[in-house]
C-alpha atoms as a PDB file:
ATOM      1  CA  UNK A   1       2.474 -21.598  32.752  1.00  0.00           C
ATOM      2  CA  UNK A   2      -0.172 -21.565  29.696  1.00  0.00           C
ATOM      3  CA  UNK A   3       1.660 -21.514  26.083  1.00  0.00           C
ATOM      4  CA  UNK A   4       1.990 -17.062  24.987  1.00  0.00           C
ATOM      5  CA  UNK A   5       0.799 -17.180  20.995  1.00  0.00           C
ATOM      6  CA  UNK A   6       0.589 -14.564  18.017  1.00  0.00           C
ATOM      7  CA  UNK A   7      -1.373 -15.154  14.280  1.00  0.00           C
ATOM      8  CA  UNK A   8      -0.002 -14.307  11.313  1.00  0.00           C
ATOM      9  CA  UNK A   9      -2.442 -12.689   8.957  1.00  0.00           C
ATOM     10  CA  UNK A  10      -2.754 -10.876   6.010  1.00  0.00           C
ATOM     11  CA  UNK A  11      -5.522  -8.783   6.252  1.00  0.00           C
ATOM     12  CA  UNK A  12      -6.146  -5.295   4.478  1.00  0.00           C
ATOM     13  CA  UNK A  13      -7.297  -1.987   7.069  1.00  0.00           C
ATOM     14  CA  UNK A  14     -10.558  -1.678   5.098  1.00  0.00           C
ATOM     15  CA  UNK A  15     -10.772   1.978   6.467  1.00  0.00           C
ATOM     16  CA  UNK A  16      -6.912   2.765   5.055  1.00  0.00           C
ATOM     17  CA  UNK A  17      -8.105   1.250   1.188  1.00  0.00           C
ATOM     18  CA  UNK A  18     -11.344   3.556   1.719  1.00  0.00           C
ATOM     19  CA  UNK A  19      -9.292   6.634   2.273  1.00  0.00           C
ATOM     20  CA  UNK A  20      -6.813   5.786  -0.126  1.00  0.00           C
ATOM     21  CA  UNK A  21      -9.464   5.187  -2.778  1.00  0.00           C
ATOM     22  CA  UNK A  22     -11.079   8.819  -1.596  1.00  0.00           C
ATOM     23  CA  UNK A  23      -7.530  10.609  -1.978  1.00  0.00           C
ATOM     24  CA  UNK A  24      -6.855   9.177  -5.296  1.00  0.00           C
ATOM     25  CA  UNK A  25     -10.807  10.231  -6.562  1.00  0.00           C
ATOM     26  CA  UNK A  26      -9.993  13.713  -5.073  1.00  0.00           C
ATOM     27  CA  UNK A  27      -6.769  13.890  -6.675  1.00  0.00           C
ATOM     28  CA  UNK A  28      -8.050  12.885  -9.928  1.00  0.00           C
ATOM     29  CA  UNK A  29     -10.854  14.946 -10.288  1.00  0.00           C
ATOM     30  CA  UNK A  30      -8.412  18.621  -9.375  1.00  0.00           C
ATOM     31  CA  UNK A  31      -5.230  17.378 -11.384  1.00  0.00           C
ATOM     32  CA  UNK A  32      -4.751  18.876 -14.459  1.00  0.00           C
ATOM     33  CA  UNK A  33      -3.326  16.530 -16.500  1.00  0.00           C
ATOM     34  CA  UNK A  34      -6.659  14.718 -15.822  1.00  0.00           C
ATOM     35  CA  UNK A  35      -8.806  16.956 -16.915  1.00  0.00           C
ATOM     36  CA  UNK A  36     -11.286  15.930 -20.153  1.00  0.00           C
ATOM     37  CA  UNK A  37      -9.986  12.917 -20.470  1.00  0.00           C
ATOM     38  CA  UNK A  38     -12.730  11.076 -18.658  1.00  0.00           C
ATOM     39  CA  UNK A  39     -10.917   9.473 -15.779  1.00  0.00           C
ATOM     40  CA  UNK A  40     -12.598   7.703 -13.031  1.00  0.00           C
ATOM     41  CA  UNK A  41     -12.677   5.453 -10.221  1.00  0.00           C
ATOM     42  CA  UNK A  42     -15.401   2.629  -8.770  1.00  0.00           C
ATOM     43  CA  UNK A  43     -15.171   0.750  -5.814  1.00  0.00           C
ATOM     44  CA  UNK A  44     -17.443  -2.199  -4.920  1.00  0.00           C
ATOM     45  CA  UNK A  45     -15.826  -4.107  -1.961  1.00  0.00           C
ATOM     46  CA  UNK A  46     -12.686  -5.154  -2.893  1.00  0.00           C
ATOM     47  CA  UNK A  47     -12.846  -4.476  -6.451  1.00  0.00           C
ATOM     48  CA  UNK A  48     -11.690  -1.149  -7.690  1.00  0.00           C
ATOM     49  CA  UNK A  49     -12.313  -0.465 -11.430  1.00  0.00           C
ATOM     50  CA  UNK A  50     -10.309   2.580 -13.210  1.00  0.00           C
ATOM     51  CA  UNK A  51     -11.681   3.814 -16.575  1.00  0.00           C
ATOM     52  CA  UNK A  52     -10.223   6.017 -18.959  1.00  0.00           C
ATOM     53  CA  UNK A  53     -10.197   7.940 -22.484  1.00  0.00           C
ATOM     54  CA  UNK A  54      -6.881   6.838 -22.919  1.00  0.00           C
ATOM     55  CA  UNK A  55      -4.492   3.887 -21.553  1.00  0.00           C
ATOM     56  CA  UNK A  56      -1.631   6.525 -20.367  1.00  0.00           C
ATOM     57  CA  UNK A  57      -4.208   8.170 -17.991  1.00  0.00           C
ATOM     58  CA  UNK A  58      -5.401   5.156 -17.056  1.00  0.00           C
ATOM     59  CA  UNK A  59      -2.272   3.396 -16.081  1.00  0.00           C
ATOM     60  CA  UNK A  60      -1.630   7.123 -14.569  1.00  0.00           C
ATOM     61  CA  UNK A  61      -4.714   6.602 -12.179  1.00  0.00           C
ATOM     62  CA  UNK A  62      -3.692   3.251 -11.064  1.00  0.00           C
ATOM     63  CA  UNK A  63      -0.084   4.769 -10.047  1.00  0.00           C
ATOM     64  CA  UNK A  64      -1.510   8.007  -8.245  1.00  0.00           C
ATOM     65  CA  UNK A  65      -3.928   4.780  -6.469  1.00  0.00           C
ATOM     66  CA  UNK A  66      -0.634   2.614  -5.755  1.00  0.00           C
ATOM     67  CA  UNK A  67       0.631   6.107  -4.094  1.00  0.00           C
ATOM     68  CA  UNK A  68      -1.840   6.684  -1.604  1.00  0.00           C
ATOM     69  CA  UNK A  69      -2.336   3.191  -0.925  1.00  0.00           C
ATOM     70  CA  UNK A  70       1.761   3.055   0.269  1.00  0.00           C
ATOM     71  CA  UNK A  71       0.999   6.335   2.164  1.00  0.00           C
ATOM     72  CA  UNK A  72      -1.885   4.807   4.040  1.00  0.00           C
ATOM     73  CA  UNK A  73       0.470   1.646   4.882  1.00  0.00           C
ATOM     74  CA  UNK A  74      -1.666  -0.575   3.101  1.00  0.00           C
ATOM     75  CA  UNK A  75       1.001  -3.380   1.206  1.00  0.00           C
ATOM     76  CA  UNK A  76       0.634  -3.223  -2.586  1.00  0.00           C
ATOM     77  CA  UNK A  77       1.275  -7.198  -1.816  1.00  0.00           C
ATOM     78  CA  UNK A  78      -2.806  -7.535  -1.569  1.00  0.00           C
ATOM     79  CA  UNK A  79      -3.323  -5.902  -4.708  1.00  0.00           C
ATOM     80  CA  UNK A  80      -3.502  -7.625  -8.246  1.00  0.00           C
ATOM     81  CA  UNK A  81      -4.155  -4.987 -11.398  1.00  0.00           C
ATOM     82  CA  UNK A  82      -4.731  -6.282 -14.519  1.00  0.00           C
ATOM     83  CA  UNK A  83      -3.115  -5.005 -17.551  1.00  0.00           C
ATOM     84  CA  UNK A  84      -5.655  -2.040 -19.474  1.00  0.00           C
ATOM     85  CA  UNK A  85      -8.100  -3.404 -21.478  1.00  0.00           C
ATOM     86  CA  UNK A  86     -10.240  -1.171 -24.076  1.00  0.00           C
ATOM     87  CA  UNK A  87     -14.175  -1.511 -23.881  1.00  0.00           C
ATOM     88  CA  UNK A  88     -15.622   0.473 -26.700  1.00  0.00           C
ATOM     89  CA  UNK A  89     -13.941   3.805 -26.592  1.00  0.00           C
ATOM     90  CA  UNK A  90     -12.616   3.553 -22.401  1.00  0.00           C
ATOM     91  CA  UNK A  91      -9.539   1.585 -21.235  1.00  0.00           C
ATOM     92  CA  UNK A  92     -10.437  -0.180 -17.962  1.00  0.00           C
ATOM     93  CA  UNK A  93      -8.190  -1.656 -15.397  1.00  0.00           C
ATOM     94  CA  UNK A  94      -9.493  -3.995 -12.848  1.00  0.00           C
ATOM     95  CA  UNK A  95      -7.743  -4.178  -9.891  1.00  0.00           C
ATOM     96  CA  UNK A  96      -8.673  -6.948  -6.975  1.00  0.00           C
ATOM     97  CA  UNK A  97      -7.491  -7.302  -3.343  1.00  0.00           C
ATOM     98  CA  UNK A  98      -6.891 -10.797  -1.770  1.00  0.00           C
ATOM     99  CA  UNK A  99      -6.794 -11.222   2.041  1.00  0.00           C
ATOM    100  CA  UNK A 100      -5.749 -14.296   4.247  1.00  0.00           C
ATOM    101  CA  UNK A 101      -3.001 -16.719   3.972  1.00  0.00           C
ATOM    102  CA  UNK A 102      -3.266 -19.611   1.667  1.00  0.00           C
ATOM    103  CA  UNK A 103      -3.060 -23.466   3.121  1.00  0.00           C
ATOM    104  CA  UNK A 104       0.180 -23.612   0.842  1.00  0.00           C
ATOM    105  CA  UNK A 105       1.619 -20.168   1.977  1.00  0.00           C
ATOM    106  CA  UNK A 106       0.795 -21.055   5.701  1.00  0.00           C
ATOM    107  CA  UNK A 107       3.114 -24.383   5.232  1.00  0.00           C
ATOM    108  CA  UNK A 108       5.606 -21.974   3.926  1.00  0.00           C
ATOM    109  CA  UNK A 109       5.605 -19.968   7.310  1.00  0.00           C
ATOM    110  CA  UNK A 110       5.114 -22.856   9.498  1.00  0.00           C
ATOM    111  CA  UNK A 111       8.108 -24.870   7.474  1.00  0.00           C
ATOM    112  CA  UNK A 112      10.515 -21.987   7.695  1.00  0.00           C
ATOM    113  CA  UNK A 113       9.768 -21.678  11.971  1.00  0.00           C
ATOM    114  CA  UNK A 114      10.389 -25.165  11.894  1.00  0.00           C
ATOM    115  CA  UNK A 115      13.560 -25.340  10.101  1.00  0.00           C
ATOM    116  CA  UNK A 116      14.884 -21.960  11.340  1.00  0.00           C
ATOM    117  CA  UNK A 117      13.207 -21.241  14.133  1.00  0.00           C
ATOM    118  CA  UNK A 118      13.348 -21.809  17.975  1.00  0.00           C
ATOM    119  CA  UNK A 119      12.927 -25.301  18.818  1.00  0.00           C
ATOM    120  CA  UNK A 120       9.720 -24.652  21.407  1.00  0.00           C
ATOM    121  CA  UNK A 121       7.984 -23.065  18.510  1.00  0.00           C
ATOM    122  CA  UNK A 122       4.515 -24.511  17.482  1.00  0.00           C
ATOM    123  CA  UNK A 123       2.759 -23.374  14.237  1.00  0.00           C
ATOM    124  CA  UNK A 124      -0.514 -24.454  13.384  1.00  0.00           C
ATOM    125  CA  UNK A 125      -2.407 -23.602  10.135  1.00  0.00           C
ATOM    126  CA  UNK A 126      -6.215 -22.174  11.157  1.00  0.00           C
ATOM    127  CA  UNK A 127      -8.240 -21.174   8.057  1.00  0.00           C
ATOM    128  CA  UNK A 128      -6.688 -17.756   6.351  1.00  0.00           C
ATOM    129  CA  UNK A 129      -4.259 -17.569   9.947  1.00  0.00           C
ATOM    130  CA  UNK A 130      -1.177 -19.336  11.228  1.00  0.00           C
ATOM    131  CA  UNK A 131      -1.316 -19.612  15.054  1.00  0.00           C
ATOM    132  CA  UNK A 132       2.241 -19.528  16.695  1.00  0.00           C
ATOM    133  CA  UNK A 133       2.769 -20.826  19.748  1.00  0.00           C
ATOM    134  CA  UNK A 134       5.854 -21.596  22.588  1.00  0.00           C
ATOM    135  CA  UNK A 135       5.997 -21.252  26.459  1.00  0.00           C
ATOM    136  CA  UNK A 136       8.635 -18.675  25.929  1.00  0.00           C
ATOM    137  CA  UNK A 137       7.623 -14.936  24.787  1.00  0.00           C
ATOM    138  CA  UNK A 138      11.431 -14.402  24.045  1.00  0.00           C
ATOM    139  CA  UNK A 139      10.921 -17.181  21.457  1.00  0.00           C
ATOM    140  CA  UNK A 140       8.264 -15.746  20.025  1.00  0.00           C
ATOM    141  CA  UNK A 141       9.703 -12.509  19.236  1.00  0.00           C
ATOM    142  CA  UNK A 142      12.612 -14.259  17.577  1.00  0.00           C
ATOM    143  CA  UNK A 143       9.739 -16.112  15.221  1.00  0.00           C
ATOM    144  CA  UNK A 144       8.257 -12.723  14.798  1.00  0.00           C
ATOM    145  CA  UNK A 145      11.999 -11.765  13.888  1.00  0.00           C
ATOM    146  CA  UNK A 146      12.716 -14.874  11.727  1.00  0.00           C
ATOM    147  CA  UNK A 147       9.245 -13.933   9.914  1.00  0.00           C
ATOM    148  CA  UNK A 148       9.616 -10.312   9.209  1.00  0.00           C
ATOM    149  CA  UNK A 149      13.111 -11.130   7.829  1.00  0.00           C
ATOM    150  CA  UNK A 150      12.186 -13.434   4.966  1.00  0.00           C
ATOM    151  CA  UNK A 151      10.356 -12.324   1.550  1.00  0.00           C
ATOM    152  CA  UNK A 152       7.116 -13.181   1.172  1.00  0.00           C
ATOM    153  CA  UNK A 153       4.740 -12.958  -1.924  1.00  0.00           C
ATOM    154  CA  UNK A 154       2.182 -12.207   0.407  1.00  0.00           C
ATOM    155  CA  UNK A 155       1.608  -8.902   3.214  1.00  0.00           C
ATOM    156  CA  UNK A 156       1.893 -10.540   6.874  1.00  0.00           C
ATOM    157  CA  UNK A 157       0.567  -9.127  10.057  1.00  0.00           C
ATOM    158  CA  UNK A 158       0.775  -9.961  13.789  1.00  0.00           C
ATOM    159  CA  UNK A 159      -2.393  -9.949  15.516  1.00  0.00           C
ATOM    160  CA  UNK A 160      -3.285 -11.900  19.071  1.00  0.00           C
ATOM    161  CA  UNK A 161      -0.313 -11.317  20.763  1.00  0.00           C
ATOM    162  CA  UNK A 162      -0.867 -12.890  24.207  1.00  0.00           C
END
């Protein structure tokens, strides 16, 4: 019998950070505490900039973003905002998403399986990915198990469950 295998990821739904982005523009643009006060959102890939007249109403923005981005089940794990910082007369916050598991976080997951895991386990790093793999599928829902359970600084994902 060939080995069954999952990856763990951590990959953003690029559709899910689109629509949360559009909420949070639509939101911002009727509320009325935002009103005058020059708020606004850009998005270019991954980057989403927030400007405001003031720093309140910015850091207010980038909550009402954080919001729709837990509703849409993206993990605020992939996101990184930087404190406001004033340009001239607007306060801007940049905000980046990361995607993919590090070399060093992929040892992390692949020493934890090992330690704590079932002993047919195999984990093998593969660029941004950890492949798991074991003969048994009972094992590897008890590494999916053993995964979910820990803390991570990172979002994971199961993908390529076969």
């Amino acid at each position: 019998m060939a080995d069954s295998s999952f990856d763990v990821v951590s990959k953003i739904d690029q559709m899910e950070l689109d629509n949360a982005f559009n909420q949070t523009e639509r939101e911002i643009s009727t509320r009325f505490d935002f009103k005058n006060t020059g708020t606004k959102l850009s998005k270019s890939n991954l980057q989403i900039t927030i400007e405001s007249e003031t720093e309140e109403r910015a850091k207010a923005a980038l909550d009402v973003f954080k919001e729709k981005l837990i509703k849409r089940n993206v993990s605020l794990k992939h996101l990184e905002a930087k404190d406001p910082e004033l340009s001239g007369k607007i306060y801007k916050i940049s905000c980046s998403f990361s995607e993919g598991i590090s070399t060093e976080n992929g040892k992390k997951i692949a020493k934890v399986l090992k330690d704590e895991g079932p002993k047919s386990i195999k984990a093998q790093i593969q660029g941004d990915a950890v492949r798991v793999s074991s003969k048994s599928k009972d094992d590897l829902q008890n590494a999916i198990a053993l995964i979910k359970s820990k803390t991570w600084e990172f979002a994971v994902q199961f993908t390529n469950y076969r």
